[in-house]
ModelCIF file with pLDDT and N, C-alpha, C, O atoms, coordinates in Angstrom:
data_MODEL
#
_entry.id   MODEL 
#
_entity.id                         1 
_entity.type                       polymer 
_entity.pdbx_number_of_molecules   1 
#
_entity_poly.entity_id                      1 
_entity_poly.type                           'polypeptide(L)' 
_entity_poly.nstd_linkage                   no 
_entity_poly.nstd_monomer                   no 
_entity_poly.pdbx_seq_one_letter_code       
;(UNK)(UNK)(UNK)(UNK)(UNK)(UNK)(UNK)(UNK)(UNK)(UNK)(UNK)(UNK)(UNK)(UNK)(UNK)(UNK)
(UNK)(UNK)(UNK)(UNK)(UNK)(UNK)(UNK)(UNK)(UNK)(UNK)(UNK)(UNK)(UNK)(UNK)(UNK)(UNK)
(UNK)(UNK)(UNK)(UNK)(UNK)(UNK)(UNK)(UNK)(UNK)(UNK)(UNK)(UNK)(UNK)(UNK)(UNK)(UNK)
;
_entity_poly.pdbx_seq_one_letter_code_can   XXXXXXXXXXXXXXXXXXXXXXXXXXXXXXXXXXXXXXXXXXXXXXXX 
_entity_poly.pdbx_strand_id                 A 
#
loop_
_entity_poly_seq.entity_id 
_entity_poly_seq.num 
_entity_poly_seq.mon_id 
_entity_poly_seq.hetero 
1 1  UNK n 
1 2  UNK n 
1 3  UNK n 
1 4  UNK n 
1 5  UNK n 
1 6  UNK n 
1 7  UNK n 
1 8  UNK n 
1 9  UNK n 
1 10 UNK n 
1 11 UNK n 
1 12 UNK n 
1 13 UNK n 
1 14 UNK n 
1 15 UNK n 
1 16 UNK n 
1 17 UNK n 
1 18 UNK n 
1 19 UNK n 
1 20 UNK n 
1 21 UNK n 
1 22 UNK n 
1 23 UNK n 
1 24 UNK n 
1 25 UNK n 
1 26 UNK n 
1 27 UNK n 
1 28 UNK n 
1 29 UNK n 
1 30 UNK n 
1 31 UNK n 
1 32 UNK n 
1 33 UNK n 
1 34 UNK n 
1 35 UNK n 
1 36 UNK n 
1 37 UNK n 
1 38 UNK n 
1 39 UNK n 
1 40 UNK n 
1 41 UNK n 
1 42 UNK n 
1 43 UNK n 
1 44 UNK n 
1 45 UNK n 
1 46 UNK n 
1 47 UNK n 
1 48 UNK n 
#
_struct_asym.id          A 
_struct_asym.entity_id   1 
#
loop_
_ma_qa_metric.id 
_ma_qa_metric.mode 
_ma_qa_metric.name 
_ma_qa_metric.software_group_id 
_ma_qa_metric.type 
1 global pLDDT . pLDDT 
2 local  pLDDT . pLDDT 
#
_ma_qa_metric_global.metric_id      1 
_ma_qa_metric_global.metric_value   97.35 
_ma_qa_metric_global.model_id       1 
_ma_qa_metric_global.ordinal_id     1 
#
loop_
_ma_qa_metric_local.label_asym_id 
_ma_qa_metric_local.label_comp_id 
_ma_qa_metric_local.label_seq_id 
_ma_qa_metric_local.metric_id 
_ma_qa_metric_local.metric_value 
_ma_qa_metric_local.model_id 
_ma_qa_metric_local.ordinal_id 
A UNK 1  2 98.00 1 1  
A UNK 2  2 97.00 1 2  
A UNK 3  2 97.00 1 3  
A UNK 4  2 97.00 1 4  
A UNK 5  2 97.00 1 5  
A UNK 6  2 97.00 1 6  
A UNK 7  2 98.00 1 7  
A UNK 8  2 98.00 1 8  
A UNK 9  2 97.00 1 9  
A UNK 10 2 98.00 1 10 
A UNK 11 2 97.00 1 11 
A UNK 12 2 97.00 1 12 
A UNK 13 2 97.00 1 13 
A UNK 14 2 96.00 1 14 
A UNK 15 2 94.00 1 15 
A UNK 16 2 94.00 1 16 
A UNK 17 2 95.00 1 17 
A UNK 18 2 97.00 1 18 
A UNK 19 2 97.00 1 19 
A UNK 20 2 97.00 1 20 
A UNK 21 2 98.00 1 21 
A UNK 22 2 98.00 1 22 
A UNK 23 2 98.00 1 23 
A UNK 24 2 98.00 1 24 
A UNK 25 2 98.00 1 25 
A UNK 26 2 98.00 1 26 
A UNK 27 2 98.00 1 27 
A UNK 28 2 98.00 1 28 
A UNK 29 2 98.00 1 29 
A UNK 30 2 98.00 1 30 
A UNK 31 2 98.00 1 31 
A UNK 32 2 98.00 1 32 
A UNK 33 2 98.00 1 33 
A UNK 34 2 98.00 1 34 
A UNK 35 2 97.00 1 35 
A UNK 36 2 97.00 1 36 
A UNK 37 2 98.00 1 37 
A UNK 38 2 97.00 1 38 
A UNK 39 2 98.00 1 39 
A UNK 40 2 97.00 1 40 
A UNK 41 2 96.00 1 41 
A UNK 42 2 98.00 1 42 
A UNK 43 2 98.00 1 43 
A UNK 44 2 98.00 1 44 
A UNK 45 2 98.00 1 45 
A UNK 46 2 98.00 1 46 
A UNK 47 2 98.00 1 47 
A UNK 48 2 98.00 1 48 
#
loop_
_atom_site.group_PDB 
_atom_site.id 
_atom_site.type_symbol 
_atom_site.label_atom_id 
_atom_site.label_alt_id 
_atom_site.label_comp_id 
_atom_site.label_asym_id 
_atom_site.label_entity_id 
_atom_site.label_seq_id 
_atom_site.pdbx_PDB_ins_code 
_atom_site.Cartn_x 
_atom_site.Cartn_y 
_atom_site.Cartn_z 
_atom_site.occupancy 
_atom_site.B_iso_or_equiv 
_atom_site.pdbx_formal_charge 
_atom_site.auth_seq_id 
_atom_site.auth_comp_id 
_atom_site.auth_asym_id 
_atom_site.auth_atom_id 
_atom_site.pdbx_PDB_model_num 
ATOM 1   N N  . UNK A 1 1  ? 0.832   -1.209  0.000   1.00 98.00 ? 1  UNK A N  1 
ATOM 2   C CA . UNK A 1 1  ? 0.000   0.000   0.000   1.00 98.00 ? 1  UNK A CA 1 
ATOM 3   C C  . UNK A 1 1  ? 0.863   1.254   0.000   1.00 98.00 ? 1  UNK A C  1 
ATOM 4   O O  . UNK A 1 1  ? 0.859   2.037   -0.950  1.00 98.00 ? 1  UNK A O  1 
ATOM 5   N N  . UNK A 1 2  ? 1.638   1.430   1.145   1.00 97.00 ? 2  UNK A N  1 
ATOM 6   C CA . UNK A 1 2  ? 2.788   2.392   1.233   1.00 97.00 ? 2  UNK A CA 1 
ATOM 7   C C  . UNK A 1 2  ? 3.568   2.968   -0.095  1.00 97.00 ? 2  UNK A C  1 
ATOM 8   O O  . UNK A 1 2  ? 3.603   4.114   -0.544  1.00 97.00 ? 2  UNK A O  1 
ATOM 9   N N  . UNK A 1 3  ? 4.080   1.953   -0.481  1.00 97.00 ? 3  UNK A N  1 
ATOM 10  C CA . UNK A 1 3  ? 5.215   1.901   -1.152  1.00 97.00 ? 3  UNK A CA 1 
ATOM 11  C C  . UNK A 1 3  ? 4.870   2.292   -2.878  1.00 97.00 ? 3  UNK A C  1 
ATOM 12  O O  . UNK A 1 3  ? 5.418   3.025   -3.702  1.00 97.00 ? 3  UNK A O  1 
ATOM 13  N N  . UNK A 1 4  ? 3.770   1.458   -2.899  1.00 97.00 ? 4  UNK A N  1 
ATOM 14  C CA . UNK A 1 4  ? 3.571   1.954   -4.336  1.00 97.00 ? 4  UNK A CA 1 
ATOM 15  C C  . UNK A 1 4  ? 2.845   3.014   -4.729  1.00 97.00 ? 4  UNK A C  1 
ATOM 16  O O  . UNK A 1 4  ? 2.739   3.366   -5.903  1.00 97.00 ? 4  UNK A O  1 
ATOM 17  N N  . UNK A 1 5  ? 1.946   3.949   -3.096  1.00 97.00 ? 5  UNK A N  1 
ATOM 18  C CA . UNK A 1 5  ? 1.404   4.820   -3.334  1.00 97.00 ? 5  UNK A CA 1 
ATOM 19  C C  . UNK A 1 5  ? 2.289   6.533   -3.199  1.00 97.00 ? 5  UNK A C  1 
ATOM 20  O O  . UNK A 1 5  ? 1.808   7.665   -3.250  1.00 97.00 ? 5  UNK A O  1 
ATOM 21  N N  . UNK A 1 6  ? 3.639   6.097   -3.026  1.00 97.00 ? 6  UNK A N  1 
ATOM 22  C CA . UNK A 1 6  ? 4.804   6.954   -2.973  1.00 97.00 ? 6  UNK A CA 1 
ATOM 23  C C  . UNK A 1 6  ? 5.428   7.012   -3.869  1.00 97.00 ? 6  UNK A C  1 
ATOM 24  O O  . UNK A 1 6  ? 6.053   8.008   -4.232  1.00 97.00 ? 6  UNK A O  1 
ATOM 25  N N  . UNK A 1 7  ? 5.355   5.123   -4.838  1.00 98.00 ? 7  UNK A N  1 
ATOM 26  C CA . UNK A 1 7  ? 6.207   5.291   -5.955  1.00 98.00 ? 7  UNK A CA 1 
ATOM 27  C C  . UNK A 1 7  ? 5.341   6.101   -6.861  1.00 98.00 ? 7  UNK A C  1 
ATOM 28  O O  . UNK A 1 7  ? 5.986   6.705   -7.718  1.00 98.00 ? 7  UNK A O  1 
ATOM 29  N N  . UNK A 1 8  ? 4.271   6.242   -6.891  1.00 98.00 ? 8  UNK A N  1 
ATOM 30  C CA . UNK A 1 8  ? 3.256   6.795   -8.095  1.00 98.00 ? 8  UNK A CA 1 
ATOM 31  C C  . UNK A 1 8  ? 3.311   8.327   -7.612  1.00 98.00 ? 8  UNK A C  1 
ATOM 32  O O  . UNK A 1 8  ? 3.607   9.004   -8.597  1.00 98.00 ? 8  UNK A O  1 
ATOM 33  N N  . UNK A 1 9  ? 3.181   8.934   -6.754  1.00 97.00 ? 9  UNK A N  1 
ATOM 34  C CA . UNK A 1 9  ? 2.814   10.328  -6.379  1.00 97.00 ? 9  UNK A CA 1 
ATOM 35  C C  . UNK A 1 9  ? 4.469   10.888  -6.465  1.00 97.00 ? 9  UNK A C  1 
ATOM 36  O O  . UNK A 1 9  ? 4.673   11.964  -7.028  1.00 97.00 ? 9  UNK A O  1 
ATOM 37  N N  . UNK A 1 10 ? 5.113   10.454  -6.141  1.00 98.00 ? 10 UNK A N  1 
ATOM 38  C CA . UNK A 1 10 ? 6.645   10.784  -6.157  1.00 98.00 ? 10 UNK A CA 1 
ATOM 39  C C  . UNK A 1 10 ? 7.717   10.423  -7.617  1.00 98.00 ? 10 UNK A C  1 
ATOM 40  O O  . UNK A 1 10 ? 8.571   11.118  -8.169  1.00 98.00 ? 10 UNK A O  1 
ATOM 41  N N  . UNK A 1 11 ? 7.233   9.089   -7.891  1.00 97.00 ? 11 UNK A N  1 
ATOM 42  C CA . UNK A 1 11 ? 8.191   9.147   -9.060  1.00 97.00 ? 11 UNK A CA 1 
ATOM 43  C C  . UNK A 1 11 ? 7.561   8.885   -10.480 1.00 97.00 ? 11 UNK A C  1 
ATOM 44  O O  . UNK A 1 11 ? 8.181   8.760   -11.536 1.00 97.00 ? 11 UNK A O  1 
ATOM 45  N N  . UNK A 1 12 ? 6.104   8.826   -10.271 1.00 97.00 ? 12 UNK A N  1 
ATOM 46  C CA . UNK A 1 12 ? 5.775   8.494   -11.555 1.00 97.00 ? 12 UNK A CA 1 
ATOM 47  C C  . UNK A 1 12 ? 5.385   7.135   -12.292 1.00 97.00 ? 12 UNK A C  1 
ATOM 48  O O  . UNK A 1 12 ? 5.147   6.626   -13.387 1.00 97.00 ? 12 UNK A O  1 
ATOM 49  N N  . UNK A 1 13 ? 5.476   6.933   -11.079 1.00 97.00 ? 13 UNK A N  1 
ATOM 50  C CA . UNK A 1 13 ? 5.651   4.758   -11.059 1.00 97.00 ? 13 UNK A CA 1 
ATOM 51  C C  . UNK A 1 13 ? 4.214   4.341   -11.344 1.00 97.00 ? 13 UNK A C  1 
ATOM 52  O O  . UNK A 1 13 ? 3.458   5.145   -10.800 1.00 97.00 ? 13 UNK A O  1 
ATOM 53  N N  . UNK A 1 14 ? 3.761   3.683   -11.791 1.00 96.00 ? 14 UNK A N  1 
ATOM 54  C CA . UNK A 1 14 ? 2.498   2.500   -11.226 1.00 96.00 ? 14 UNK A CA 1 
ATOM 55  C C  . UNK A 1 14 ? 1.744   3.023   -12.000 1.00 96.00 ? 14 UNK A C  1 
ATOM 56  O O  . UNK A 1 14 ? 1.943   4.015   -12.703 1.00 96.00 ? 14 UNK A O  1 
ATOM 57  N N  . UNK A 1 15 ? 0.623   2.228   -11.888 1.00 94.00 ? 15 UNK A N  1 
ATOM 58  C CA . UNK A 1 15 ? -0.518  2.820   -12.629 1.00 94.00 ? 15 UNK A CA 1 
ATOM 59  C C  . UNK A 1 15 ? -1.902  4.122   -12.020 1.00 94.00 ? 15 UNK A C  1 
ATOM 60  O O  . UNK A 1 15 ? -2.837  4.649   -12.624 1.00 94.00 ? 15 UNK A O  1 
ATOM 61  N N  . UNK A 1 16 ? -1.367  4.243   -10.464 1.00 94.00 ? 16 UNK A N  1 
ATOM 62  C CA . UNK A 1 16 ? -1.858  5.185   -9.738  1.00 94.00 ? 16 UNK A CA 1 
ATOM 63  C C  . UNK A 1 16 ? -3.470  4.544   -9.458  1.00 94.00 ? 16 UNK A C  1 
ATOM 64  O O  . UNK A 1 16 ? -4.020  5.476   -8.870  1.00 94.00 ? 16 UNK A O  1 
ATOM 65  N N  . UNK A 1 17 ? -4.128  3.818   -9.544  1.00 95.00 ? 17 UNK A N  1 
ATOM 66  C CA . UNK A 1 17 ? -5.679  2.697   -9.309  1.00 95.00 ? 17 UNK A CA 1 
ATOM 67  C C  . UNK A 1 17 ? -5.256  2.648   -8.100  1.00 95.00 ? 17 UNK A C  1 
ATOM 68  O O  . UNK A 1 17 ? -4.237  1.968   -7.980  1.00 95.00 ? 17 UNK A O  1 
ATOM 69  N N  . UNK A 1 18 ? -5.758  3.234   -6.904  1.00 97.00 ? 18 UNK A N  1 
ATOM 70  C CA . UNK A 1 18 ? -6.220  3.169   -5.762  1.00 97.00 ? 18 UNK A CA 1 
ATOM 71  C C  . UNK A 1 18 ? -7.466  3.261   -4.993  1.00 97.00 ? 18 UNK A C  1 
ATOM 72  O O  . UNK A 1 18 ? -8.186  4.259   -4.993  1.00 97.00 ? 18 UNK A O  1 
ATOM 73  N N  . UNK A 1 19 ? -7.681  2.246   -4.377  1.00 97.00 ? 19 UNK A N  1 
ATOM 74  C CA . UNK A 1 19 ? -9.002  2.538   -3.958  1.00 97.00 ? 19 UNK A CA 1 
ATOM 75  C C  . UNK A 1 19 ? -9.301  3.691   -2.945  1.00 97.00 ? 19 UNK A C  1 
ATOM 76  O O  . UNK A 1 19 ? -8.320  4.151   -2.360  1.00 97.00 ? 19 UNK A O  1 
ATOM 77  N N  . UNK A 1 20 ? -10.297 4.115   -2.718  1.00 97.00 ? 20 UNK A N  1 
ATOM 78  C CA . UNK A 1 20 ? -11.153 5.307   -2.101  1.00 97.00 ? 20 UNK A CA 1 
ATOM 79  C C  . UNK A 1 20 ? -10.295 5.047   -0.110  1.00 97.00 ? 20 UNK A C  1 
ATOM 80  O O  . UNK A 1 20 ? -9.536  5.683   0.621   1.00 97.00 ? 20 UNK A O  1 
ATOM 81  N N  . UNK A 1 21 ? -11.039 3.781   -0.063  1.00 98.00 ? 21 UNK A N  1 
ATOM 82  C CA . UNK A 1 21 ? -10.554 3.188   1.336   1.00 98.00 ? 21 UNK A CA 1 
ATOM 83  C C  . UNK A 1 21 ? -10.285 1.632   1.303   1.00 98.00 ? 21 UNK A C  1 
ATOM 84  O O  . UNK A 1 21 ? -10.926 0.848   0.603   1.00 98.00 ? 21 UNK A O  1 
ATOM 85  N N  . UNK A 1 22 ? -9.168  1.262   2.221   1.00 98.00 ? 22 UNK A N  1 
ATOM 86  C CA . UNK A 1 22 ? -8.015  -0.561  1.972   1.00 98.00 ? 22 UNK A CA 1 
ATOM 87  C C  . UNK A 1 22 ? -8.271  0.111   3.375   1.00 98.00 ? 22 UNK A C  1 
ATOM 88  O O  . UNK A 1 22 ? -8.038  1.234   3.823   1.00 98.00 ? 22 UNK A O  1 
ATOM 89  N N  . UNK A 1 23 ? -9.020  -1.385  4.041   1.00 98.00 ? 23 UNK A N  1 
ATOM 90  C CA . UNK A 1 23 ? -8.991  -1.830  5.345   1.00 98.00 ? 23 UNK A CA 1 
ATOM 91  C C  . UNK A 1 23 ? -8.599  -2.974  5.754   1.00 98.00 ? 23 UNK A C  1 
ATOM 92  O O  . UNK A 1 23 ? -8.259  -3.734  4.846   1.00 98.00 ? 23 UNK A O  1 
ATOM 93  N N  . UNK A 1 24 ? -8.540  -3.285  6.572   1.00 98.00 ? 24 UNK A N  1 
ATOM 94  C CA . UNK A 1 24 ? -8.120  -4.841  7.218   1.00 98.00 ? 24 UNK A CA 1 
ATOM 95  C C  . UNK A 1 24 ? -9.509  -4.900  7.852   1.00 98.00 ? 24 UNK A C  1 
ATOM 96  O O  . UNK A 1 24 ? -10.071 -3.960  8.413   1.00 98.00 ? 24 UNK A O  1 
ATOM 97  N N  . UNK A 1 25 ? -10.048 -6.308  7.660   1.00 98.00 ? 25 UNK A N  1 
ATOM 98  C CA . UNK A 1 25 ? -11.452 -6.501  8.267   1.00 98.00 ? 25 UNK A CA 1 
ATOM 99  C C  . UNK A 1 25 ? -11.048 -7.912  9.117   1.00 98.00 ? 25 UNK A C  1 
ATOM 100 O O  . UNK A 1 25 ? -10.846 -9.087  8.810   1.00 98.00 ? 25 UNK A O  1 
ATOM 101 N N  . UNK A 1 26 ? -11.049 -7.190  10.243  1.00 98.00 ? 26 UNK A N  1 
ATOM 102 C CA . UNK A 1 26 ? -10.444 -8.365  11.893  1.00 98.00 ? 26 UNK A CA 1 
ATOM 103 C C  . UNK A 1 26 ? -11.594 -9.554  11.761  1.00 98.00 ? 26 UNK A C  1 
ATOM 104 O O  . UNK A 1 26 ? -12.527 -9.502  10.960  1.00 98.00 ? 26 UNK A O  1 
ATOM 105 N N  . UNK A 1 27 ? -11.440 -10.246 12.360  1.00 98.00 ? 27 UNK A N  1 
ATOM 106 C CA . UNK A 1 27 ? -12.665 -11.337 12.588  1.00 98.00 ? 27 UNK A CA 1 
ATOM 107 C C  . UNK A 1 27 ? -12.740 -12.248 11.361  1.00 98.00 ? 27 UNK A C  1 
ATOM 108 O O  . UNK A 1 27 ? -13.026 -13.429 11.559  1.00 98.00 ? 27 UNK A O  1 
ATOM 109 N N  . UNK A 1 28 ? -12.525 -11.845 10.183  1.00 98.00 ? 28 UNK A N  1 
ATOM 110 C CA . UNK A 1 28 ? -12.157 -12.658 9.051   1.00 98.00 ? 28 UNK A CA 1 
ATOM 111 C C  . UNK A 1 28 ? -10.786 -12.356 8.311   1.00 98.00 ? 28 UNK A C  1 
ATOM 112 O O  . UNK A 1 28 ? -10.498 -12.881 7.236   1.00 98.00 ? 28 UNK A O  1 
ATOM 113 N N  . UNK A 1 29 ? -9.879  -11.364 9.056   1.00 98.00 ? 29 UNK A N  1 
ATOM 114 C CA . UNK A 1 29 ? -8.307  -11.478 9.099   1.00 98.00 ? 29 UNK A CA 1 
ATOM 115 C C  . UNK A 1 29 ? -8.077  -11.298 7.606   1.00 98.00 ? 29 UNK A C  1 
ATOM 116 O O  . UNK A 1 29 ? -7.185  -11.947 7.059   1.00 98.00 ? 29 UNK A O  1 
ATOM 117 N N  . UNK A 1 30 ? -9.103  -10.149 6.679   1.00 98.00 ? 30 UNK A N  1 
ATOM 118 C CA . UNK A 1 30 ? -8.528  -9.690  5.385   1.00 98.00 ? 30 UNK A CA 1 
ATOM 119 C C  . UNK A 1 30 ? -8.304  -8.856  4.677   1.00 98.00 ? 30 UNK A C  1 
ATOM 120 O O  . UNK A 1 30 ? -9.390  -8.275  4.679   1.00 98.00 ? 30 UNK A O  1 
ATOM 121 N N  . UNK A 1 31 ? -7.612  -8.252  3.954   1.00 98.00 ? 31 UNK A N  1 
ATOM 122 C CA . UNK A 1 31 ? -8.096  -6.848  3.113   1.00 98.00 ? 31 UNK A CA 1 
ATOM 123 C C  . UNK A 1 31 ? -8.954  -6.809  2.126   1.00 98.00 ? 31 UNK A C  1 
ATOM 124 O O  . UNK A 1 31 ? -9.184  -7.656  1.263   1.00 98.00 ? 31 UNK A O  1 
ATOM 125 N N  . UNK A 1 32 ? -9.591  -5.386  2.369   1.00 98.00 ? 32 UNK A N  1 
ATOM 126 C CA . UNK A 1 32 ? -10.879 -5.382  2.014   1.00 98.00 ? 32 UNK A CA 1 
ATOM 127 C C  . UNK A 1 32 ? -10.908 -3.795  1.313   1.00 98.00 ? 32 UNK A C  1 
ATOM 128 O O  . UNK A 1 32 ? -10.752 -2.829  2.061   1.00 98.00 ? 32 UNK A O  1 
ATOM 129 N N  . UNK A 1 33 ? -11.122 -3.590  -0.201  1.00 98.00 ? 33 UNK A N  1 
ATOM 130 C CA . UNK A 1 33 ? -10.944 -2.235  -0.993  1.00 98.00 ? 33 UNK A CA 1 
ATOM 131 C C  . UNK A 1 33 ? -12.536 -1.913  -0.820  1.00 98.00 ? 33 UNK A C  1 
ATOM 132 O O  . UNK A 1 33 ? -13.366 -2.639  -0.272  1.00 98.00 ? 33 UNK A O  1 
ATOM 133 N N  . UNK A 1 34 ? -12.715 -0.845  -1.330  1.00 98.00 ? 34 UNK A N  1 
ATOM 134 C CA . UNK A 1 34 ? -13.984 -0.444  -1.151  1.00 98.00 ? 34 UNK A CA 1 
ATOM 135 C C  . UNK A 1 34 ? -13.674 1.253   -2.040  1.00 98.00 ? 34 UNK A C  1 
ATOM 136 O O  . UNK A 1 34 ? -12.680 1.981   -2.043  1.00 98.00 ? 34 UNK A O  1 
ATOM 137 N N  . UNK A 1 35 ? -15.026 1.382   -2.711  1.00 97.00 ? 35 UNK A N  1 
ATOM 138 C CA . UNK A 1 35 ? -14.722 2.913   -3.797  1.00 97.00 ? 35 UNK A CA 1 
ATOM 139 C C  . UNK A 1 35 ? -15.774 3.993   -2.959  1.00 97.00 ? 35 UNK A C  1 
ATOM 140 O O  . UNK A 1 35 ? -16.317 4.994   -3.425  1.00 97.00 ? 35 UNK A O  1 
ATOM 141 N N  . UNK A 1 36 ? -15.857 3.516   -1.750  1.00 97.00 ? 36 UNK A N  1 
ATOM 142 C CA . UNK A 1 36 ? -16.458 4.787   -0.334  1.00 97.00 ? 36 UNK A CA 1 
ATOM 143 C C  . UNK A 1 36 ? -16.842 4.092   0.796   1.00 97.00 ? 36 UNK A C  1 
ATOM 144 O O  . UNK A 1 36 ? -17.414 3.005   0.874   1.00 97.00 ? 36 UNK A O  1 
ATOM 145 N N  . UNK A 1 37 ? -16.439 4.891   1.721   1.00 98.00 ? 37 UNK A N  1 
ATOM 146 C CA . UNK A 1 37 ? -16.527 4.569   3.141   1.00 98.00 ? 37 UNK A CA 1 
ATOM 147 C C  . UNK A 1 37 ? -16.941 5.754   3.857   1.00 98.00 ? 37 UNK A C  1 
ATOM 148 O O  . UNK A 1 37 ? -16.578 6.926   3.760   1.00 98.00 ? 37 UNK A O  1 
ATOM 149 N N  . UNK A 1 38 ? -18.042 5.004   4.825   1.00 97.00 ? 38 UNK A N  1 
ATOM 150 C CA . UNK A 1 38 ? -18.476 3.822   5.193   1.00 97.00 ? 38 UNK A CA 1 
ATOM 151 C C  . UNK A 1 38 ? -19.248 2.825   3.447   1.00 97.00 ? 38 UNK A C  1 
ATOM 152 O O  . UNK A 1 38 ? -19.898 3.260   2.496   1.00 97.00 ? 38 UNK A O  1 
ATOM 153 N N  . UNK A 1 39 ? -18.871 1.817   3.691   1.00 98.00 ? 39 UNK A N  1 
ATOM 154 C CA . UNK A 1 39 ? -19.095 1.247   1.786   1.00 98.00 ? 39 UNK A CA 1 
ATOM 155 C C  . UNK A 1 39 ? -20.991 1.118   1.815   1.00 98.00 ? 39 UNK A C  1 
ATOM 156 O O  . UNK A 1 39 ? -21.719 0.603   2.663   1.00 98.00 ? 39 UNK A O  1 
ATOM 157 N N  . UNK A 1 40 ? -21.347 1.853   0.451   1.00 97.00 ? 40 UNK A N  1 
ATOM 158 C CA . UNK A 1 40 ? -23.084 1.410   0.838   1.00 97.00 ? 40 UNK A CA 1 
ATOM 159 C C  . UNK A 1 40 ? -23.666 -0.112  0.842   1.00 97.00 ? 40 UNK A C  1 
ATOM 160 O O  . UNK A 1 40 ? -24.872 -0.354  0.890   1.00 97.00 ? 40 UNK A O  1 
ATOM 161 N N  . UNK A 1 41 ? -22.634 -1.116  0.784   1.00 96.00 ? 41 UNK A N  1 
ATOM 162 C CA . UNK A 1 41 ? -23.533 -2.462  1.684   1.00 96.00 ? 41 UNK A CA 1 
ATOM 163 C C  . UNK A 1 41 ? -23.350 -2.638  2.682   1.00 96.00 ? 41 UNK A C  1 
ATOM 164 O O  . UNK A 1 41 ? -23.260 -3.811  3.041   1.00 96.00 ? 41 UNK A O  1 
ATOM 165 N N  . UNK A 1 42 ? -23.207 -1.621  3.605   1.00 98.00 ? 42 UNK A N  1 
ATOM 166 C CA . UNK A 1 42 ? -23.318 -1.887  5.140   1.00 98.00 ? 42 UNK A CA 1 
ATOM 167 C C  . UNK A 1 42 ? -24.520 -0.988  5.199   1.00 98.00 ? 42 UNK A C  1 
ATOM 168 O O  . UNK A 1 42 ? -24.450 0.231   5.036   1.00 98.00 ? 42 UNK A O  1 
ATOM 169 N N  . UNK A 1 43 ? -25.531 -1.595  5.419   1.00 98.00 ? 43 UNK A N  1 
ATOM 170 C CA . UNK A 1 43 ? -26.621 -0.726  6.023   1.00 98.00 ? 43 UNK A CA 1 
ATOM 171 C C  . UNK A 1 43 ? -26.631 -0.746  7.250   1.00 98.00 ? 43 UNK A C  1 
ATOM 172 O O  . UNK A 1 43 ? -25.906 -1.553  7.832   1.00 98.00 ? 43 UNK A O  1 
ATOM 173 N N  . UNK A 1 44 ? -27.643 0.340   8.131   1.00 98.00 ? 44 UNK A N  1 
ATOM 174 C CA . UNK A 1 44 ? -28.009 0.569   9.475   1.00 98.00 ? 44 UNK A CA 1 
ATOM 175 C C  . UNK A 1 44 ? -28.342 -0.895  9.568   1.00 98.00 ? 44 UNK A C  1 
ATOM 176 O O  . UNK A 1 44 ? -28.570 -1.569  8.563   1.00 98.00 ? 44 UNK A O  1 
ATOM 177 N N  . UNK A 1 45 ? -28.363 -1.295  10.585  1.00 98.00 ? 45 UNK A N  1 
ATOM 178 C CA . UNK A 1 45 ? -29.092 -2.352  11.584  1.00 98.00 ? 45 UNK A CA 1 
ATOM 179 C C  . UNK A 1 45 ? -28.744 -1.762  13.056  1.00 98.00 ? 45 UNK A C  1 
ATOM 180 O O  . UNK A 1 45 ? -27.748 -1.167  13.468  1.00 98.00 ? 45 UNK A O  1 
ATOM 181 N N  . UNK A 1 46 ? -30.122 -2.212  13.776  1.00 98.00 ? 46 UNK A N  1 
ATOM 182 C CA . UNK A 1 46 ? -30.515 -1.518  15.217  1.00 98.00 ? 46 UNK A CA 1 
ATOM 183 C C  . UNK A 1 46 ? -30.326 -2.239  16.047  1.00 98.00 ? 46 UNK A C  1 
ATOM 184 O O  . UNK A 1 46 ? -31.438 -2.327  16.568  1.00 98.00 ? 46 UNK A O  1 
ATOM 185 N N  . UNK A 1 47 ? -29.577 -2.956  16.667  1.00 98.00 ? 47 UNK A N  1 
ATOM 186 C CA . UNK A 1 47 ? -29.447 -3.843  18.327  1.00 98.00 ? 47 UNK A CA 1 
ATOM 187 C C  . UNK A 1 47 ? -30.158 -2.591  19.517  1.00 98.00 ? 47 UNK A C  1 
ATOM 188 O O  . UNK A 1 47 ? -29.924 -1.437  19.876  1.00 98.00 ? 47 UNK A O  1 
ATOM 189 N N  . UNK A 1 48 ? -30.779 -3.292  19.698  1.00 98.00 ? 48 UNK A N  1 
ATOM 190 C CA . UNK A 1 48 ? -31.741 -3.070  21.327  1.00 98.00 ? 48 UNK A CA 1 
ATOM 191 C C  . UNK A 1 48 ? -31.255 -3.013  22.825  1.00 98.00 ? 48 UNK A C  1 
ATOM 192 O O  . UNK A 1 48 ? -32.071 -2.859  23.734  1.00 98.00 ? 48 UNK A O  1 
#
């Protein structure tokens, strides 16, 4: 993530395709891109 988003803004490198928001999603231990955050398939749900 770091590295190639320094090589592109700094040297010109890469193809610059980054997503909006790169999370790590705990509990299933993965990365996870998304083109807005909060992403719109998380809807509200209400616990009581």
């Amino acid at each position: 993530i770091e590295f190639p988003f320094f090589s592109y803004y700094l040297k010109a490198k890469g193809d610059g395709k980054f997503p909006k928001a790169w999370v790590f999603q705990t509990g299933m231990n993965q990365w996870r891109r998304f083109d807005a955050w909060p992403p719109p398939v998380a809807k509200p749900t209400t616990v009581f």
